[in-house]
Protein backbone atom coordinates (compact mmCIF):
# COMPACT_ATOMS: atom_id res chain seq x y z
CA UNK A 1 24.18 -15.89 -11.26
CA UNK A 2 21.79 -14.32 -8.50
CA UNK A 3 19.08 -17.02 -7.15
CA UNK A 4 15.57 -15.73 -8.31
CA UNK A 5 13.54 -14.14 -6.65
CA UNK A 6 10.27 -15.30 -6.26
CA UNK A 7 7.41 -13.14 -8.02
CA UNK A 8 4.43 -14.73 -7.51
CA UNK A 9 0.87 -13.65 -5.56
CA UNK A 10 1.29 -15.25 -2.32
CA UNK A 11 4.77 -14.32 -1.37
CA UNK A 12 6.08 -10.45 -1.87
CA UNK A 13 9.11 -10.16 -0.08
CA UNK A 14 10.47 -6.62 0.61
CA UNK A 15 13.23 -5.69 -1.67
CA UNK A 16 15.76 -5.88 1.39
CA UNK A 17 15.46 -9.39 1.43
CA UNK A 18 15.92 -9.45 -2.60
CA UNK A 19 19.57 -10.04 -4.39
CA UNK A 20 21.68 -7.51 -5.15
CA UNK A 21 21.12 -7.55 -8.87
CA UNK A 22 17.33 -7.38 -8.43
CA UNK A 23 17.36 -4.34 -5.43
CA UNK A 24 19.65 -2.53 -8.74
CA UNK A 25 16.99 -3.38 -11.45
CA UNK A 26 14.23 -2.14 -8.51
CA UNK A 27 15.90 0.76 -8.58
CA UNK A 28 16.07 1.31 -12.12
CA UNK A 29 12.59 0.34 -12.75
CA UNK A 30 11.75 3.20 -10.30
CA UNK A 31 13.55 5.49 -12.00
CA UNK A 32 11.81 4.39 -15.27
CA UNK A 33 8.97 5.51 -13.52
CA UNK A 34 9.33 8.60 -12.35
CA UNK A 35 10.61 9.39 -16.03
CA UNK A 36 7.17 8.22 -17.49
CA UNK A 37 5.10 11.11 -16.43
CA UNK A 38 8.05 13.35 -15.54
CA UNK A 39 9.59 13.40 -19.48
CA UNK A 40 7.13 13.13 -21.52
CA UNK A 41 5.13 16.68 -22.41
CA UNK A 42 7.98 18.58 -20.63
CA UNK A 43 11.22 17.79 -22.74
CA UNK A 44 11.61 17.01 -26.34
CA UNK A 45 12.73 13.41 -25.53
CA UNK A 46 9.20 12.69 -24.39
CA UNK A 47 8.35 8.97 -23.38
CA UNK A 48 12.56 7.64 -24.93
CA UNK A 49 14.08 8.00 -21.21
CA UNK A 50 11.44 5.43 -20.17
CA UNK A 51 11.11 3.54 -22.73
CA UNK A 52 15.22 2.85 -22.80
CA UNK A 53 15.03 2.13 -19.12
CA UNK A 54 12.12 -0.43 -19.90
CA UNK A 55 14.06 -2.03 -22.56
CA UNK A 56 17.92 -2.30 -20.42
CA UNK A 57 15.74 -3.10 -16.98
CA UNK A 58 13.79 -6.16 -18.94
CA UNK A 59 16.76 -7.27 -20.86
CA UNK A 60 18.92 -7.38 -17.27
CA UNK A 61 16.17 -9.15 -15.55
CA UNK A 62 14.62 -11.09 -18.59
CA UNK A 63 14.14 -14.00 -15.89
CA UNK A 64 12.55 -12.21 -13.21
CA UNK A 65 10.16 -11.03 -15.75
CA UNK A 66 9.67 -14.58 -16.70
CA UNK A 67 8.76 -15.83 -13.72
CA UNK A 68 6.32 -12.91 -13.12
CA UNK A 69 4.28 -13.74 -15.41
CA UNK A 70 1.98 -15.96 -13.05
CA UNK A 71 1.37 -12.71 -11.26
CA UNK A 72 0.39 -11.07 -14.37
CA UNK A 73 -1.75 -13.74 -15.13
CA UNK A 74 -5.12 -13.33 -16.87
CA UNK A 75 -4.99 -9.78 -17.03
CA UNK A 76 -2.21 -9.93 -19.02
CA UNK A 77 -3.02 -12.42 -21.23
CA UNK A 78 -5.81 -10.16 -21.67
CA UNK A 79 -4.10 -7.64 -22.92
CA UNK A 80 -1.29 -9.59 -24.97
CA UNK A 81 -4.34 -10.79 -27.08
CA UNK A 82 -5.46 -7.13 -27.57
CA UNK A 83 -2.19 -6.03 -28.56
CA UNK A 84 -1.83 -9.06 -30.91
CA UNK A 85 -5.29 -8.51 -32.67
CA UNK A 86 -4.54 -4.68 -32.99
CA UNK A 87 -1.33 -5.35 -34.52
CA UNK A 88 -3.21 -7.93 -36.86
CA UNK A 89 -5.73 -5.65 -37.90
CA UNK A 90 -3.00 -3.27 -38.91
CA UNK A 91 -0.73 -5.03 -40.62
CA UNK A 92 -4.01 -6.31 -42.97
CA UNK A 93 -4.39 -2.89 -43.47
CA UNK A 94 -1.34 -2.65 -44.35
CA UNK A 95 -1.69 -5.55 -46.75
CA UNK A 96 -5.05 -4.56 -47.89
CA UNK A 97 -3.81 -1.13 -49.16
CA UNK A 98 -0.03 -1.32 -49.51
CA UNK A 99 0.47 1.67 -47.38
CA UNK A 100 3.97 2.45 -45.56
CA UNK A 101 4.85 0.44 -42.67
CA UNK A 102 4.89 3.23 -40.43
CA UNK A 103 0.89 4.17 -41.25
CA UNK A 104 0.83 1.25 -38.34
CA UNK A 105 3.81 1.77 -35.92
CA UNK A 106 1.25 3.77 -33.38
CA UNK A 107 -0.64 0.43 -33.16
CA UNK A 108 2.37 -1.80 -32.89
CA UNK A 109 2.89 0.21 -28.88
CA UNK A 110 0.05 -1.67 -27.74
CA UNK A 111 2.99 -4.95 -27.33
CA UNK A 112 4.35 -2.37 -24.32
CA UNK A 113 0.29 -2.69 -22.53
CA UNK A 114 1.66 -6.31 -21.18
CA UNK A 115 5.24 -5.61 -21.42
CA UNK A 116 4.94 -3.22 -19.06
CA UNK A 117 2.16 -4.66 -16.67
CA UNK A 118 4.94 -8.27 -16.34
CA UNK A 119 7.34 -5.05 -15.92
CA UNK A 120 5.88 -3.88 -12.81
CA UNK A 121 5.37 -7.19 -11.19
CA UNK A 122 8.63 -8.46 -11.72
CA UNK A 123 10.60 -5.07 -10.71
CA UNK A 124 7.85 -3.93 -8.69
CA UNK A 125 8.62 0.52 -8.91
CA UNK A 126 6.81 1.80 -6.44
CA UNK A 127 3.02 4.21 -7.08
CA UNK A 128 4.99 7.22 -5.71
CA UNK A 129 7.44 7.02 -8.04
CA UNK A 130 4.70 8.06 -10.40
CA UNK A 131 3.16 10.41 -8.51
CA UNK A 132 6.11 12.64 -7.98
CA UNK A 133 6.87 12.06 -11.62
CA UNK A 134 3.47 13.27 -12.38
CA UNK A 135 3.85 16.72 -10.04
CA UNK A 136 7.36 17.19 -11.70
CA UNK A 137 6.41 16.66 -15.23
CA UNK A 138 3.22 19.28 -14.47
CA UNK A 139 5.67 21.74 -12.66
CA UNK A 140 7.45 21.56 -15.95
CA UNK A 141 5.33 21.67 -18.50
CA UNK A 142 4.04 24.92 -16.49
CA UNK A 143 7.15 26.59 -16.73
CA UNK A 144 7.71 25.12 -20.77
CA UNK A 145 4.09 26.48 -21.57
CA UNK A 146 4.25 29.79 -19.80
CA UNK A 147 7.73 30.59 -21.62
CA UNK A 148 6.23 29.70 -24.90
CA UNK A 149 3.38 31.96 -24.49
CA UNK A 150 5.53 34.90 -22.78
CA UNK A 151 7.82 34.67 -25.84
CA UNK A 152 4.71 35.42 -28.57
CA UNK A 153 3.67 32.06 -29.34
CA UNK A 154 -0.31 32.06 -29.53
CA UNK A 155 -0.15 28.80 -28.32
CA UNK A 156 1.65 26.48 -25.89
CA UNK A 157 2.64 23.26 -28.12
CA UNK A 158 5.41 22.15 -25.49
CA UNK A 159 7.53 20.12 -28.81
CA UNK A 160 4.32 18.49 -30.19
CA UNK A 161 0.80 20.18 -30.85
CA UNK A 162 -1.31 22.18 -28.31
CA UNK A 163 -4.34 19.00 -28.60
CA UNK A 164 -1.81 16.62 -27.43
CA UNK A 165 0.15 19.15 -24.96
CA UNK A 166 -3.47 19.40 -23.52
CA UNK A 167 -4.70 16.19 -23.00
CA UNK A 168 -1.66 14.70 -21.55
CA UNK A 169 -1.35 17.36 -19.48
CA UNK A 170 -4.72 15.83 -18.31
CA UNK A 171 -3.08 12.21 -17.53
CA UNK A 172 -0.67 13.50 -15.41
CA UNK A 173 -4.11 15.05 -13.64
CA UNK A 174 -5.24 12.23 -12.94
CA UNK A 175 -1.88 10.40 -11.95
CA UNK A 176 -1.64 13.32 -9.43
CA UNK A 177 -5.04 12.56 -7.95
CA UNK A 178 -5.75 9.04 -7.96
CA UNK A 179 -2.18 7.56 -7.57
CA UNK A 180 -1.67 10.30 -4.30
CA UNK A 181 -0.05 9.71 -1.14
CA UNK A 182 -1.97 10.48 2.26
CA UNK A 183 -1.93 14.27 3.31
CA UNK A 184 0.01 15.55 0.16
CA UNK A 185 -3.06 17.86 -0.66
CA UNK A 186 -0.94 20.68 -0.71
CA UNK A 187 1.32 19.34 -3.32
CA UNK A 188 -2.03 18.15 -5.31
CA UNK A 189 -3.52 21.54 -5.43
CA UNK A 190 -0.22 23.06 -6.87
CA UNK A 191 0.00 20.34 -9.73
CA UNK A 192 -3.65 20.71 -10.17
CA UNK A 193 -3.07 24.13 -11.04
CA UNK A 194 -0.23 23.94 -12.78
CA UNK A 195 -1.79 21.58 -15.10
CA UNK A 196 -5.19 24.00 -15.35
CA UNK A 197 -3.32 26.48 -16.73
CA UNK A 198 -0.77 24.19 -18.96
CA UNK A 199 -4.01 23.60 -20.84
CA UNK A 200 -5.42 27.42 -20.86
CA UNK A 201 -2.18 28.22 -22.30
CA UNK A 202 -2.63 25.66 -24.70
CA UNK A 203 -6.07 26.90 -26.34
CA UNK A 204 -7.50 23.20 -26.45
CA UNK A 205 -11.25 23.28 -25.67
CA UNK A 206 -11.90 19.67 -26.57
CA UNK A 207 -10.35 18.50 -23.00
CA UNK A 208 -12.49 20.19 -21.05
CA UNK A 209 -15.47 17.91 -20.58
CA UNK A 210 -12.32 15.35 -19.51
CA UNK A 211 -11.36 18.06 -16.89
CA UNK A 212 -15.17 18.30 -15.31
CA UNK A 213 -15.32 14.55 -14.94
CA UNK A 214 -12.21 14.43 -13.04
CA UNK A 215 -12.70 17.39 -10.93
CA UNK A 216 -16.03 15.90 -10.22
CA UNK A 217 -14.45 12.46 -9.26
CA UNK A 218 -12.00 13.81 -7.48
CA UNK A 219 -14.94 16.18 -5.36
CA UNK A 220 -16.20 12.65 -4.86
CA UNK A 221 -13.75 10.40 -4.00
CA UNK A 222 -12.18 12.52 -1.21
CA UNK A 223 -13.68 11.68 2.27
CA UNK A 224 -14.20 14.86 3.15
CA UNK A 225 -17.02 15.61 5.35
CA UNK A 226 -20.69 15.47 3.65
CA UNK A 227 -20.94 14.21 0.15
CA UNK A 228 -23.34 17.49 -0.69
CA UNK A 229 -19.97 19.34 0.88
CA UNK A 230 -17.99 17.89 -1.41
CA UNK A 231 -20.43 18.54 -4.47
CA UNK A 232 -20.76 22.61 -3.57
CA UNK A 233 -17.07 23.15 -2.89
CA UNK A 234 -16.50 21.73 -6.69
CA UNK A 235 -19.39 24.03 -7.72
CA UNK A 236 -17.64 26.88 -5.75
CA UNK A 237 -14.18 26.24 -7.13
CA UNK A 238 -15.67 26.10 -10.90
CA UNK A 239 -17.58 29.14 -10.54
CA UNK A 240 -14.20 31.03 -8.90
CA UNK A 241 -12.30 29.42 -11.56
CA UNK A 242 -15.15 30.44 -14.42
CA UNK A 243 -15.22 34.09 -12.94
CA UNK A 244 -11.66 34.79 -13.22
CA UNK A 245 -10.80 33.27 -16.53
CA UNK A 246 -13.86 35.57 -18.17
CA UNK A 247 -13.38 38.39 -16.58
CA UNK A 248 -8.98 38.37 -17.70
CA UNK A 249 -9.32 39.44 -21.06
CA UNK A 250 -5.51 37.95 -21.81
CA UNK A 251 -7.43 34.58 -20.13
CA UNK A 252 -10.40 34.84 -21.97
CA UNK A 253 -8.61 35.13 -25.48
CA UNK A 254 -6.70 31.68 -24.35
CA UNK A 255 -10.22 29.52 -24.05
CA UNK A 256 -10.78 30.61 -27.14
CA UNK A 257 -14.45 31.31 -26.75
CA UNK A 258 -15.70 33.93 -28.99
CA UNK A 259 -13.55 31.81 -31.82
CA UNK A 260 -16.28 28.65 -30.61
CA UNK A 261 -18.77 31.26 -31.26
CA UNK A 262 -17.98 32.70 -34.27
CA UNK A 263 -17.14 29.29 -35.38
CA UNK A 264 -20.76 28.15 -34.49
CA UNK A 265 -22.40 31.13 -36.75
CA UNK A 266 -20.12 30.55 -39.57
CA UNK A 267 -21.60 26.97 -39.81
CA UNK A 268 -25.18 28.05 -39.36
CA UNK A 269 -24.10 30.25 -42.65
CA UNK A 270 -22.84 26.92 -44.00
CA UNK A 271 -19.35 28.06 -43.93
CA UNK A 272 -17.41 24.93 -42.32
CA UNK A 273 -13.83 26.81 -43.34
CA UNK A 274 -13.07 26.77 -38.92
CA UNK A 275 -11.65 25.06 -36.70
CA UNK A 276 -15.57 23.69 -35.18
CA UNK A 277 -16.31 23.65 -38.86
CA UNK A 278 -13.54 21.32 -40.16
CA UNK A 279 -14.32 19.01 -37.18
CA UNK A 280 -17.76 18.42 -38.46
CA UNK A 281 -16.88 18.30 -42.18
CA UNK A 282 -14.92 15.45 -40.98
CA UNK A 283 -17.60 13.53 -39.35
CA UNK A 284 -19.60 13.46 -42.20
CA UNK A 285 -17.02 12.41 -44.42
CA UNK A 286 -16.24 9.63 -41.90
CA UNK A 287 -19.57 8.72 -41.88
CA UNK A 288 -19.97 8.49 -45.80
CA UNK A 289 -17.24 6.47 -45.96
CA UNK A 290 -18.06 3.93 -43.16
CA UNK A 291 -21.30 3.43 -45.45
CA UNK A 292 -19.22 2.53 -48.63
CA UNK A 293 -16.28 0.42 -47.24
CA UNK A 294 -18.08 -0.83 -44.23
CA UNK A 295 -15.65 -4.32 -44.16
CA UNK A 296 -12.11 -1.94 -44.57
CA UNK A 297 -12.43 1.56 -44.38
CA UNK A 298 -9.30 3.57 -46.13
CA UNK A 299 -7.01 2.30 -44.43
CA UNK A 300 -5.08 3.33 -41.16
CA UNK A 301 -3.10 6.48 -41.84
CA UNK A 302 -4.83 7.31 -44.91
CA UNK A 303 -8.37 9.37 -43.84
CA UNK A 304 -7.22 12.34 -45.69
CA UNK A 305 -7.67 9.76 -48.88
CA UNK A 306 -10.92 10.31 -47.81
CA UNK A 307 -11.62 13.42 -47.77
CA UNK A 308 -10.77 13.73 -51.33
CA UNK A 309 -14.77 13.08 -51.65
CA UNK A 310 -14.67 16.82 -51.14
CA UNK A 311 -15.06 18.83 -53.94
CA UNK A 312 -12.69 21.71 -52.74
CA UNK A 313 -10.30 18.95 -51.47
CA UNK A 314 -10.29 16.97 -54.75
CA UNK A 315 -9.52 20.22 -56.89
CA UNK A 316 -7.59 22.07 -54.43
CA UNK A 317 -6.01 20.06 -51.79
CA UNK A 318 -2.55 21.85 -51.42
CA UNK A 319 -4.48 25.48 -50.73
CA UNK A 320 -7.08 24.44 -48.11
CA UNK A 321 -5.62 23.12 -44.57
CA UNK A 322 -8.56 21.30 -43.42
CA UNK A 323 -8.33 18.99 -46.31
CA UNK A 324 -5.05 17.49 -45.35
CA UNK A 325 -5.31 17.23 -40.98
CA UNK A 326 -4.17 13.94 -41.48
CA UNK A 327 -7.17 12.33 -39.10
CA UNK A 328 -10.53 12.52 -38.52
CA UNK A 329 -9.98 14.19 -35.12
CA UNK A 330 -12.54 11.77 -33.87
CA UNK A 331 -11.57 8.47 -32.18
CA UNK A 332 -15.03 6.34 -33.75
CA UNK A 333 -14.86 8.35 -36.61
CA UNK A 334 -11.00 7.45 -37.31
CA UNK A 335 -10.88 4.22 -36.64
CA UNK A 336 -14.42 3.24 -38.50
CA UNK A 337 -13.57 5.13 -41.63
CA UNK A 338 -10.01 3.75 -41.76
CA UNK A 339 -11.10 -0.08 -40.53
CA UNK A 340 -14.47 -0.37 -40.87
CA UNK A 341 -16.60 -2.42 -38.85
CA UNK A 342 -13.28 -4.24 -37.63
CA UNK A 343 -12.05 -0.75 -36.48
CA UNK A 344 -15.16 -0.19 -34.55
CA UNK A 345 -14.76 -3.58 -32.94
CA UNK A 346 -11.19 -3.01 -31.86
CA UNK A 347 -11.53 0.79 -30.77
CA UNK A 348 -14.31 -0.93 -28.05
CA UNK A 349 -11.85 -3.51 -27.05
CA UNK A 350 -8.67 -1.08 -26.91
CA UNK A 351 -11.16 0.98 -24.72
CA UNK A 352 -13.55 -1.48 -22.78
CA UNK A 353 -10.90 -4.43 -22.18
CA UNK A 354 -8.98 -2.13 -19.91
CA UNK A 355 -11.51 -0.49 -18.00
CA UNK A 356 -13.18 -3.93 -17.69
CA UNK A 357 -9.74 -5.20 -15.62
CA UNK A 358 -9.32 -1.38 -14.03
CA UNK A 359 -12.97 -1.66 -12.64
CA UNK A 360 -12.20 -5.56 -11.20
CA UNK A 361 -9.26 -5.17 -9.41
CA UNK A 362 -10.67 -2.00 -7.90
CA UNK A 363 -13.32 -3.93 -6.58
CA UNK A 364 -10.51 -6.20 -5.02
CA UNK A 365 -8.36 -3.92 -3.82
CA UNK A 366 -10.05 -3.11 -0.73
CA UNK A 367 -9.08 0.49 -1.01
CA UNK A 368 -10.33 3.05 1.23
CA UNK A 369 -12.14 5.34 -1.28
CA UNK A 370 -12.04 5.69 -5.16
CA UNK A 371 -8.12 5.79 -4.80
CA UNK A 372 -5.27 4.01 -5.98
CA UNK A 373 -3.69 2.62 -9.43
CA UNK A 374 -6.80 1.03 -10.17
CA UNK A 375 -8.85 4.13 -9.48
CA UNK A 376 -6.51 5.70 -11.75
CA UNK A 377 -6.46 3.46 -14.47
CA UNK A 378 -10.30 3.63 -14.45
CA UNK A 379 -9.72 7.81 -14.89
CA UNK A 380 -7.30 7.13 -17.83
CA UNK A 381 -9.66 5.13 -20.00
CA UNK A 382 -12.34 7.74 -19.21
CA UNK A 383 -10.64 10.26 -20.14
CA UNK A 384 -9.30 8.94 -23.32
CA UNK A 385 -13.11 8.14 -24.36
CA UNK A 386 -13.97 11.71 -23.71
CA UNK A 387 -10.64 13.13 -25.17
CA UNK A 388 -11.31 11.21 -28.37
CA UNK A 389 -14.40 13.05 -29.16
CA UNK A 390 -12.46 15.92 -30.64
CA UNK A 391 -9.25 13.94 -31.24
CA UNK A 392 -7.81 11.02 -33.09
CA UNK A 393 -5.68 9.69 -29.67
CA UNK A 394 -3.84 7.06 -31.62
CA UNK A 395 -3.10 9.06 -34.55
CA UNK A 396 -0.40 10.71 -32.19
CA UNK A 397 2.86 9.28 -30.84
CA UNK A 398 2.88 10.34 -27.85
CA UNK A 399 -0.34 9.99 -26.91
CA UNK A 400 -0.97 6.48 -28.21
CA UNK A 401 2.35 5.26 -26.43
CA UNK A 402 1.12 7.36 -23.02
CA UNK A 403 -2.04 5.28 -23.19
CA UNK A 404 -0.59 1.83 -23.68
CA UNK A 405 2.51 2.33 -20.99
CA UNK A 406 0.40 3.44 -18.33
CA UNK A 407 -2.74 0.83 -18.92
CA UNK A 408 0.02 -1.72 -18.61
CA UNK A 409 2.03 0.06 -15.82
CA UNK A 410 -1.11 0.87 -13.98
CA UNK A 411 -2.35 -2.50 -14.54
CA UNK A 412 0.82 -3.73 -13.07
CA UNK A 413 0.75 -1.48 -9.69
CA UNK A 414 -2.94 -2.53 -8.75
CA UNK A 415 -2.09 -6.36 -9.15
CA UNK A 416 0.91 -6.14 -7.25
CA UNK A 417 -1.05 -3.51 -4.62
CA UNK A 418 -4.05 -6.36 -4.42
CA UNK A 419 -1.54 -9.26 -3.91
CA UNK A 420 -0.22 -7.64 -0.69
CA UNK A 421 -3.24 -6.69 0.45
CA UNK A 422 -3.91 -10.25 0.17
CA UNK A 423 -0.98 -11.90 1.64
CA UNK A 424 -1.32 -9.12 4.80
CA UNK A 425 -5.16 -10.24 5.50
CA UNK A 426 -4.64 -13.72 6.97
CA UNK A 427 -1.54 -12.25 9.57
CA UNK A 428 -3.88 -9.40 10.15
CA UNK A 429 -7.19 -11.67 10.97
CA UNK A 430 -4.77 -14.23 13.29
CA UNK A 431 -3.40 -11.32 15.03
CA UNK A 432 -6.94 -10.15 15.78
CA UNK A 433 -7.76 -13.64 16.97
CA UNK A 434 -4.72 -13.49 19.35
């Protein structure tokens, strides 16, 4: 057997000095990597390349993930207690209401958050692996979503729904941006636009508040001349990006902005039979039933159970769509009417917990600007928040396991990133004595 290789925060050896066996499971880690982003919106197989490479790459090195775990350290105890309490929570639920076992298998993925995180600092896959996964899988998805919509499809779903195809396409954003190598610009501004127009294509207007913040944290964390520089250059590119997609008719018809309107005067009729409509149909009914099951909600899986309130859902289910979505299309409004007050609790933590650790080690990293894998795990969890205004993110496969692999991945890359930074400073301050 290989002798281990030591994993812990004061000593990071480069992986030429590593055994043979570990340099192999390096390498396959890496791989796993570049898969993550790469896979999952542009081929059917989505996140099951990565997460089979996870699973043979632990298993091989099952005791260089052990003795990572001091590296992981409180962060991921942190989020092994999250995962445990979400899993709780679910299977009471579960109990509670006698549902099927799968109404909780999105909430059993949050076991990969530290999986993944003792992953990374045991294999240690390097951040570019990501990033060029990100730029490949946007490159992709381009060419997937452009086909669809070429061929007649109204559309772009890329193998799951145009929400989802949407907001992951906005993950792999903000891996592009935040986990980016010096003077790749070039290469950003492609897979910038090649994710723009992945979500045009896809008709989702729910993402786009998501897409201003990161466009406007991007603007800012670039150290590029003057701060009011940066600001109107973002306010030029929006307004050259705003002119051109209203005054394309075909691009227009995509954003699906005279629907929004239309929707917004059928509800001031009181006509909620829309797409805007059913949204807000939903948040009452969300709301009315947080009020009567405060303690338990509906139970996870089971909001359309709820809308059955409805009078047109109660006598009519089977001919009215909106009655049977399946979620509330709402991350507060899922999780309360489905858990209650315990929902609310947890959908805080799932949130909060992870930008809490994102936000610390990117005050220790040092970094030179609002850059890195702590940067970007910041601009995940804000972009999930704002995302889960006008979608249930955990009521979806891929984007509940998306979330949990790259909080623990991400979580992961900045420890590992801060440790080195850390062993480097002493040789770098006795050097500059000498």
């Amino acid at each position: 057997m290989d002798p281990h290789f030591p994993v812990t925060a004061d000593s990071i050896p480069s992986p030429p000095a590593a055994p043979a066996r570990w340099r192999f499971l390096h390498r396959t880690a890496t791989l796993a990597l570049f898969a993550l982003p790469a896979l999952v919106i542009s081929t059917p197989a989505n996140l099951l390349p990565f997460g089979l490479l996870l699973l043979a790459s632990s298993i091989a090195g099952a005791d260089y993930l052990w003795l990572a775990r001091q590296q992981a350290g409180r962060a991921g105890r942190i989020l092994l207690v999250l995962a445990l309490v979400t899993i709780a929570l679910g299977l009471l639920s579960l109990w509670q209401f006698e549902h099927a076992l799968k109404d909780v298998d999105n909430r059993s993925r949050f076991l990969v958050m530290p999986w993944a995180l003792l992953w990374v600092c045991a294999l240690r896959p390097p951040i570019q692996a990501l990033w060029w996964g990100a730029l490949a899988g946007l490159l992709a998805t381009f060419a997937v979503a452009g086909y669809q919509v070429f061929t007649g499809l109204e559309r772009a779903d890329a193998w799951t729904n145009a929400i989802v195809l949407a907001d992951t396409a906005l993950v792999l954003m903000v891996l592009l941006v935040f986990c980016r190598p010096p003077q790749r610009w070039g290469l950003i501004a492609l897979g910038m636009a090649a994710g723009s127009a992945v979500i045009l294509l896809s008709g989702s207007r729910g993402v786009w508040p998501a897409l201003l913040v990161l466009f406007v944290a991007m603007a800012l964390s670039v150290r590029w001349k003057t701060g009011r520089f940066r600001v109107g250059a973002l306010a030029g590119l929006v307004l050259v990006a705003a002119t051109v997609v209203l005054s394309v008719p075909q691009l227009r018809e995509h954003t699906r902005l005279a629907e929004l309107s239309s929707d917004m005067q059928r509800i001031g009729r009181g006509d909620v039979d829309s797409s805007a409509g059913a949204r807000l149909e939903r948040l009452q009914v969300a709301w009315d039933t947080f009020r009567e099951l405060p303690l338990t909600g509906v139970g996870i899986g089971h909001f359309d159970d709820a809308m059955r309130r409805l009078p047109q859902c109660s006598s009519q289910a089977d001919q009215v769509f909106r009655c049977h979505l399946g979620h509330a299309h709402n991350d507060l409004a899922e999780w309360a009417a489905t858990q209650g007050v315990p929902g609310l609790l947890l959908l805080l933590c799932v949130y909060g917990l992870p930008l809490g650790l994102f936000l610390r080690l990117q005050l220790d990293s040092e970094e030179d600007g609002f850059r890195g894998p702590a940067a970007a795990g910041v601009m995940l969890v804000v972009s999930y928040i704002l995302c889960g205004m006008t979608q249930s993110m955990f009521a979806h496969q891929i984007t509940a396991s998306t979330y949990t692999a790259l909080v623990g991945v991400l979580c992961g890359l900045a420890l590992v990133d801060n440790a080195a930074r850390g062993s480097q400073a002493p040789v770098q301050r006795k050097a500059a004595s000498g």
